[in-house]
PDB file of N, CA and C in Angstrom:
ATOM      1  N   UNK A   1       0.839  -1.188   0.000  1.00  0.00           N
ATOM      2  CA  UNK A   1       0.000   0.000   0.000  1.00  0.00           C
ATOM      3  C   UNK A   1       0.881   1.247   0.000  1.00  0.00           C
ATOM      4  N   UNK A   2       0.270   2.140  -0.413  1.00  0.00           N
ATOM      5  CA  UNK A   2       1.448   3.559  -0.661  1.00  0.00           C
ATOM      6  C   UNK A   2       0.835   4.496   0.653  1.00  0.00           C
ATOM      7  N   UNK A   3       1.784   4.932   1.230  1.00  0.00           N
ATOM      8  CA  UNK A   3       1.129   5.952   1.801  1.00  0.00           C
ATOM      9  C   UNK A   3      -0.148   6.800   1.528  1.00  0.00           C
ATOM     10  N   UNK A   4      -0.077   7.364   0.580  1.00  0.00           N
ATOM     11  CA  UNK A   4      -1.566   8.061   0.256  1.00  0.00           C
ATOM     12  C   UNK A   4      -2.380   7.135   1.027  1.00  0.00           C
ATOM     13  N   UNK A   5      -2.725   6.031   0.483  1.00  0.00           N
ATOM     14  CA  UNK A   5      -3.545   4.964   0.948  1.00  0.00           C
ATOM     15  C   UNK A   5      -3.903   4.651   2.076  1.00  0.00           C
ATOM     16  N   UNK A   6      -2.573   4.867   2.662  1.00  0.00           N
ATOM     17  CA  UNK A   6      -2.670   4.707   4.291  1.00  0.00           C
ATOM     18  C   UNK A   6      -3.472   5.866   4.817  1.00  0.00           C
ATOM     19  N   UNK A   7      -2.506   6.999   4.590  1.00  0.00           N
ATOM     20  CA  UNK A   7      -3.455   8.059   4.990  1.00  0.00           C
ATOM     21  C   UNK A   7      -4.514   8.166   5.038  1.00  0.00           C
ATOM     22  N   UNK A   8      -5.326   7.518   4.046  1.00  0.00           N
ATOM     23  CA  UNK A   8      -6.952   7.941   3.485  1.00  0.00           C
ATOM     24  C   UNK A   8      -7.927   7.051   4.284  1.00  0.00           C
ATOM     25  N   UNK A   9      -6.933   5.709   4.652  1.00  0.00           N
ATOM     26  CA  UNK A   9      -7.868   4.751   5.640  1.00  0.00           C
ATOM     27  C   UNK A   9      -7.470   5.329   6.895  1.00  0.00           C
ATOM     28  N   UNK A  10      -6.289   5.386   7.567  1.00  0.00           N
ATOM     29  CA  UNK A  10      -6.902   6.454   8.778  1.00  0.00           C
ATOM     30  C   UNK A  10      -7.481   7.456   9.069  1.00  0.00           C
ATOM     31  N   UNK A  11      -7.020   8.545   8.319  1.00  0.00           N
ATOM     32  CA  UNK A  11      -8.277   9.978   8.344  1.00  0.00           C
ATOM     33  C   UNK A  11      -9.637   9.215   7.703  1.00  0.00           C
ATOM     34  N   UNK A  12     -10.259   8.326   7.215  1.00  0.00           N
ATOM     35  CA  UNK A  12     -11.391   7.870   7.341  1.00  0.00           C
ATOM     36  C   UNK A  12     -11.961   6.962   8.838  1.00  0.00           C
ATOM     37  N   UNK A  13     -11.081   6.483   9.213  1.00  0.00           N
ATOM     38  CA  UNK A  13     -11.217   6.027  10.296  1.00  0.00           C
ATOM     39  C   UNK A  13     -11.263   6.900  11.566  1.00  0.00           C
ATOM     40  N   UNK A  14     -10.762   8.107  11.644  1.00  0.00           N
ATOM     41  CA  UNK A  14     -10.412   9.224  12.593  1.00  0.00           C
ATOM     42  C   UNK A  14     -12.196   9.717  12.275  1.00  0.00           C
ATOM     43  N   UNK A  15     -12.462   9.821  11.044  1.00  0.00           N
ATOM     44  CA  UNK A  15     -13.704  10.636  10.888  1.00  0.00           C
ATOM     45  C   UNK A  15     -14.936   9.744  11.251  1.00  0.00           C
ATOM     46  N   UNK A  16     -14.707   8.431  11.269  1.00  0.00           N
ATOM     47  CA  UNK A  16     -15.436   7.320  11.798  1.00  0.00           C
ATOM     48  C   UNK A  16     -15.722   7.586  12.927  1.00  0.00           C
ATOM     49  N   UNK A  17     -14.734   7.525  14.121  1.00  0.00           N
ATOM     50  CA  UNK A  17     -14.362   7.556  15.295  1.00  0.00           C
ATOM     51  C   UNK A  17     -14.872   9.310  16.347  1.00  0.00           C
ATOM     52  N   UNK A  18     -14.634  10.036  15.127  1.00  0.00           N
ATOM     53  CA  UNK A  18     -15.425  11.335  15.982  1.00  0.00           C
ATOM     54  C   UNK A  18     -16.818  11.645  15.745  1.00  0.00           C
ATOM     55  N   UNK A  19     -17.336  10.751  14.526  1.00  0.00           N
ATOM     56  CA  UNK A  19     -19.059  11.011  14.443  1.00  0.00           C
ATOM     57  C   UNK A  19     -19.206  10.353  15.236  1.00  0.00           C
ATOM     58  N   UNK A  20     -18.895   9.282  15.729  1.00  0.00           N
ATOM     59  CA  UNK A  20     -19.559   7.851  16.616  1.00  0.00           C
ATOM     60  C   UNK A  20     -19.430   8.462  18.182  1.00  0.00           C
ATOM     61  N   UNK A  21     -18.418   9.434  18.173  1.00  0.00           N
ATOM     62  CA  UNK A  21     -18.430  10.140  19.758  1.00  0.00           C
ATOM     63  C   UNK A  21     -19.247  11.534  19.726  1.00  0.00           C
ATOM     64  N   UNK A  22     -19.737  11.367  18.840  1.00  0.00           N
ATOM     65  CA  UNK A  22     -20.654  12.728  18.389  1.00  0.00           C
ATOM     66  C   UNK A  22     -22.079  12.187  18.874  1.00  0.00           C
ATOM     67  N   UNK A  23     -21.984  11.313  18.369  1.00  0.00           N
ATOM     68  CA  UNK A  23     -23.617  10.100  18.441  1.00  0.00           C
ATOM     69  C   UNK A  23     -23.633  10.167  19.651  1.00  0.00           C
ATOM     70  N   UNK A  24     -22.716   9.619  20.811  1.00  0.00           N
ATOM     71  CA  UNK A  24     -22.995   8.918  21.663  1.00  0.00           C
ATOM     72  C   UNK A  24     -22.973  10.192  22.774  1.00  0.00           C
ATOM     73  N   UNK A  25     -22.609  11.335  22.482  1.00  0.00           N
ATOM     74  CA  UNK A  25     -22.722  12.411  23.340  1.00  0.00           C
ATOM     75  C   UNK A  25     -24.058  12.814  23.018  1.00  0.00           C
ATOM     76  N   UNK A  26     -24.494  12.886  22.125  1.00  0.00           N
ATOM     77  CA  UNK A  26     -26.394  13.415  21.970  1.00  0.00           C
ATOM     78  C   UNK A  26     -27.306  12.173  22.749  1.00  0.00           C
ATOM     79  N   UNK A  27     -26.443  10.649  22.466  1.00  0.00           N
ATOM     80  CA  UNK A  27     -27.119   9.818  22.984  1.00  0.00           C
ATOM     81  C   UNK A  27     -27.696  10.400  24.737  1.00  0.00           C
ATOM     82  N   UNK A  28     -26.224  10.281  24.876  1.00  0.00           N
ATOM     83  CA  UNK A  28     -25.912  10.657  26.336  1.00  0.00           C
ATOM     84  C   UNK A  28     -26.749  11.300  26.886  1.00  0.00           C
ATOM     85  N   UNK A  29     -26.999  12.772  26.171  1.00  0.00           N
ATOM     86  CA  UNK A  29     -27.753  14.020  26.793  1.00  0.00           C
ATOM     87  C   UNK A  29     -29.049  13.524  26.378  1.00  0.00           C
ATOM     88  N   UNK A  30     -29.864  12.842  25.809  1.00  0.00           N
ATOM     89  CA  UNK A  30     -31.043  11.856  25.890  1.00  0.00           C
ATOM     90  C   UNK A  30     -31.560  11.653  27.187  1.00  0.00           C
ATOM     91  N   UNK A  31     -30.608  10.759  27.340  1.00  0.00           N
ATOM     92  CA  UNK A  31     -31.013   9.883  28.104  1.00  0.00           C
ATOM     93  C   UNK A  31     -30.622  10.521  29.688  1.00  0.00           C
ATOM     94  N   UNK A  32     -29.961  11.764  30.240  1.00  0.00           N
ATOM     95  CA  UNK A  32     -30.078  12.414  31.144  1.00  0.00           C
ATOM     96  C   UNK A  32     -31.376  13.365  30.978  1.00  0.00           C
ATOM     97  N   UNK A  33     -31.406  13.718  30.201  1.00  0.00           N
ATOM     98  CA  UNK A  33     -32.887  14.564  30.008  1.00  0.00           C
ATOM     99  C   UNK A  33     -33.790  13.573  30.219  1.00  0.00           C
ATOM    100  N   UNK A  34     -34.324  12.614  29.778  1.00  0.00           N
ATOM    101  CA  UNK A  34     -35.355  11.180  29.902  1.00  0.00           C
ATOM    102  C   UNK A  34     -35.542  11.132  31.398  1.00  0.00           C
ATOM    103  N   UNK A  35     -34.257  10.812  31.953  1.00  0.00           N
ATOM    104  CA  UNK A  35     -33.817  10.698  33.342  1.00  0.00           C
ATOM    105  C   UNK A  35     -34.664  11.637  34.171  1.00  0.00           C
ATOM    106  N   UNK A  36     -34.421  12.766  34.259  1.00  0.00           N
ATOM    107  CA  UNK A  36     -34.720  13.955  34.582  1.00  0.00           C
ATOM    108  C   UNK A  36     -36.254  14.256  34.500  1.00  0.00           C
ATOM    109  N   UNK A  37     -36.573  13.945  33.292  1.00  0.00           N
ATOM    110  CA  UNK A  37     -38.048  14.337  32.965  1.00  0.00           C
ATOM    111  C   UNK A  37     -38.843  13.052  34.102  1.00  0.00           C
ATOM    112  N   UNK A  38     -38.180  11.959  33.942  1.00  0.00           N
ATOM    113  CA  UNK A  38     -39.182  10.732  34.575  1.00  0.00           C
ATOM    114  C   UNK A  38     -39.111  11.130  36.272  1.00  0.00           C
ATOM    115  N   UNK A  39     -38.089  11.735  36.458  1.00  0.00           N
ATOM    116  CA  UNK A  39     -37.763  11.702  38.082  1.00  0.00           C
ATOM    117  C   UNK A  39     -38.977  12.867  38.211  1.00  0.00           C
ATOM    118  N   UNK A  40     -39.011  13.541  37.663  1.00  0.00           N
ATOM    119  CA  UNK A  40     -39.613  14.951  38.144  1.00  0.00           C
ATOM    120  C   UNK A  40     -41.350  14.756  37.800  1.00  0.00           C
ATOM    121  N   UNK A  41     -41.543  13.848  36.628  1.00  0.00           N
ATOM    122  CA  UNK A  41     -42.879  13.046  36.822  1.00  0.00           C
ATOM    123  C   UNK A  41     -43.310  12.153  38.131  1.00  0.00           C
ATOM    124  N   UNK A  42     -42.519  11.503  38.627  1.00  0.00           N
ATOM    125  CA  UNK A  42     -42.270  10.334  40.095  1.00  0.00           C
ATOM    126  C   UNK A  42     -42.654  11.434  40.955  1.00  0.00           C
ATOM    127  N   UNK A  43     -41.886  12.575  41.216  1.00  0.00           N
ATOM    128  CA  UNK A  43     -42.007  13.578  42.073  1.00  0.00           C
ATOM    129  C   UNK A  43     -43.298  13.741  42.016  1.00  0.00           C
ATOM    130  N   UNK A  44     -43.714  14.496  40.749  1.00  0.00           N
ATOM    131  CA  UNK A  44     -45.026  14.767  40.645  1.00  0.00           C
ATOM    132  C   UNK A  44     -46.246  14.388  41.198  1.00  0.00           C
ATOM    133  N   UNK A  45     -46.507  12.545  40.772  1.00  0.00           N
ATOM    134  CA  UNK A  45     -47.111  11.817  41.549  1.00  0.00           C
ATOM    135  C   UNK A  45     -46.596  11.828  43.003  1.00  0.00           C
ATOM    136  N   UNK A  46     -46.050  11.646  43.695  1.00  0.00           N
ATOM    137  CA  UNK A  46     -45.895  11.606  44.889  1.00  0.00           C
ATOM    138  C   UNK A  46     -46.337  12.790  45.461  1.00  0.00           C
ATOM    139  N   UNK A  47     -46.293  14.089  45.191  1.00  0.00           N
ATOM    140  CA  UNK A  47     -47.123  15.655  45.607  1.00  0.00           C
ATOM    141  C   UNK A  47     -48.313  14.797  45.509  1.00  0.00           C
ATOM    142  N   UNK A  48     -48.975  14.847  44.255  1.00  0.00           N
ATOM    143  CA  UNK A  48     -50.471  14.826  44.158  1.00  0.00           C
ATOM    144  C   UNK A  48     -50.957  13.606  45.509  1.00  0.00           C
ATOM    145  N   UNK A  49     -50.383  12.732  45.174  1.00  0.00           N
ATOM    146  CA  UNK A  49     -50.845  11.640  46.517  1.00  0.00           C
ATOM    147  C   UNK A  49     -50.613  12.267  47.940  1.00  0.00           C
ATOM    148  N   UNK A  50     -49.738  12.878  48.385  1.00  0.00           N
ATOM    149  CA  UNK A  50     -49.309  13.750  49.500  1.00  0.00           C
ATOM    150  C   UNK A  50     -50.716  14.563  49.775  1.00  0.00           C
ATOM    151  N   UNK A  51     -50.728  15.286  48.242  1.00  0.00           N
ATOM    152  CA  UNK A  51     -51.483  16.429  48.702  1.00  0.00           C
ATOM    153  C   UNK A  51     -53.256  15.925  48.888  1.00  0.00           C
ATOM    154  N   UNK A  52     -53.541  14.672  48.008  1.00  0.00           N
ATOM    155  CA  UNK A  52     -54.664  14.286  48.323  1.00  0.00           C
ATOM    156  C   UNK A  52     -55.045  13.725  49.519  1.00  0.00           C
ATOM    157  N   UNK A  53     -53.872  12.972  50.005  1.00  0.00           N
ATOM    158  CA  UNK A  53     -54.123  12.217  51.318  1.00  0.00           C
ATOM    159  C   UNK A  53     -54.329  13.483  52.623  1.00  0.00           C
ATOM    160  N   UNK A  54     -53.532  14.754  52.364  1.00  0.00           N
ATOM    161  CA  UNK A  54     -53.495  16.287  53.285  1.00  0.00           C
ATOM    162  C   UNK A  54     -54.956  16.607  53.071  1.00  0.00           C
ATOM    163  N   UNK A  55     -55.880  16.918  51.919  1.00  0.00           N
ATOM    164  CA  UNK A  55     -57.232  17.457  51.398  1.00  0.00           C
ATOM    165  C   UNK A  55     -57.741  16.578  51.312  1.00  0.00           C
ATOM    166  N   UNK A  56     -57.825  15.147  51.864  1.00  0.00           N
ATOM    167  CA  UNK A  56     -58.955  14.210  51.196  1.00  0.00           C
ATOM    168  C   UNK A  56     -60.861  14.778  50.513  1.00  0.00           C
ATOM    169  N   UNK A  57     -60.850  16.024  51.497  1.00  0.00           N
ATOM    170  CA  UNK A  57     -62.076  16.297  51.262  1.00  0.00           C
ATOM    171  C   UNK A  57     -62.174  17.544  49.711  1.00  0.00           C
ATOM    172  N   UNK A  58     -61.270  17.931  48.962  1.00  0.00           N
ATOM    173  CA  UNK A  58     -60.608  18.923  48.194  1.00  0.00           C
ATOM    174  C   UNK A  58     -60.866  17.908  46.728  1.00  0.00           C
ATOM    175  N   UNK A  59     -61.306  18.572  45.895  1.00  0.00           N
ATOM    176  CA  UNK A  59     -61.302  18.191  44.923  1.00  0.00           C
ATOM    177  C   UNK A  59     -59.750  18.594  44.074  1.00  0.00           C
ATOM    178  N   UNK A  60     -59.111  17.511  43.842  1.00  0.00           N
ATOM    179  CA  UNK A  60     -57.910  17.558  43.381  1.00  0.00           C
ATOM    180  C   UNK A  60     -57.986  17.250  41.818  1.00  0.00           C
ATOM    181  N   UNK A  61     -57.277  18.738  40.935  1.00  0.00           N
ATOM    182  CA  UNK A  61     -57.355  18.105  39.539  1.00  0.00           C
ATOM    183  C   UNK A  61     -56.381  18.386  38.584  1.00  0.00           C
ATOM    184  N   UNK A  62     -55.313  17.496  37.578  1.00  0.00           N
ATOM    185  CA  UNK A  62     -53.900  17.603  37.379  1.00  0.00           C
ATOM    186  C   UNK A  62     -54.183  18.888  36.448  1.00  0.00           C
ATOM    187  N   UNK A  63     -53.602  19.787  36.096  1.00  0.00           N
ATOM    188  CA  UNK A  63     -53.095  20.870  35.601  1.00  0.00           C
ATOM    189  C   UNK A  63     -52.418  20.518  34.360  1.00  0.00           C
ATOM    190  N   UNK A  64     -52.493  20.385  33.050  1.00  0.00           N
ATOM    191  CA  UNK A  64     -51.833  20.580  31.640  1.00  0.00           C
ATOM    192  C   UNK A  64     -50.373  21.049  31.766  1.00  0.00           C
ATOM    193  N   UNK A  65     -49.734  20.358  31.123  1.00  0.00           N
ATOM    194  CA  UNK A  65     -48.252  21.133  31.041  1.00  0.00           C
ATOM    195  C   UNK A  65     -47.752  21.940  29.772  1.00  0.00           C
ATOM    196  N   UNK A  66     -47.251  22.843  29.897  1.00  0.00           N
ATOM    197  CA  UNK A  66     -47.127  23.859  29.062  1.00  0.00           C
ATOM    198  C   UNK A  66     -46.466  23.309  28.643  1.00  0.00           C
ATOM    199  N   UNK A  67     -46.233  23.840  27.133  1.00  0.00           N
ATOM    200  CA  UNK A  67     -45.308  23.079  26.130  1.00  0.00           C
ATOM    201  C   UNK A  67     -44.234  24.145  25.695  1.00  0.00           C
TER     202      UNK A  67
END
C-alpha cells in the first residue's frame, strides 16, 4: 500500500471515530434529560398523593403542562 492509501484509511477512520463520539454524546444528553423528565414526573405523583391524602375532602385536579 502507498502511503496516500494509508493516509486515506486512517483519516477515514479518525472521521469514523469522531461522528460515533458525536452520536454517543447526543445519545448521552437523551437519556439524562429522559432521566430527569421521569424523576420529576415520580415527584409529581408523589405531591399529588401527598397532597390528596393532606385534602382528602378537596377536589384535586392535574393541571396541563405547558409546552
Amino acid at each position: 500500500m502507498t502511503t496516500f492509501v494509508l493516509w486515506t484509511a486512517i483519516k477515514t477512520k479518525e472521521k469514523l471515530i469522531s461522528d460515533l463520539k458525536d452520536q454517543l454524546s447526543k445519545i448521552r444528553l437523551k437519556l439524562e434529560n429522559s432521566s430527569q423528565q421521569m424523576t420529576g414526573e415520580i415527584q409529581e405523583l408523589a405531591l399529588e398523593h401527598i397532597i390528596e391524602s393532606a385534602f382528602s375532602t378537596d377536589l384535586i385536579e392535574p393541571v396541563a403542562k405547558v409546552q
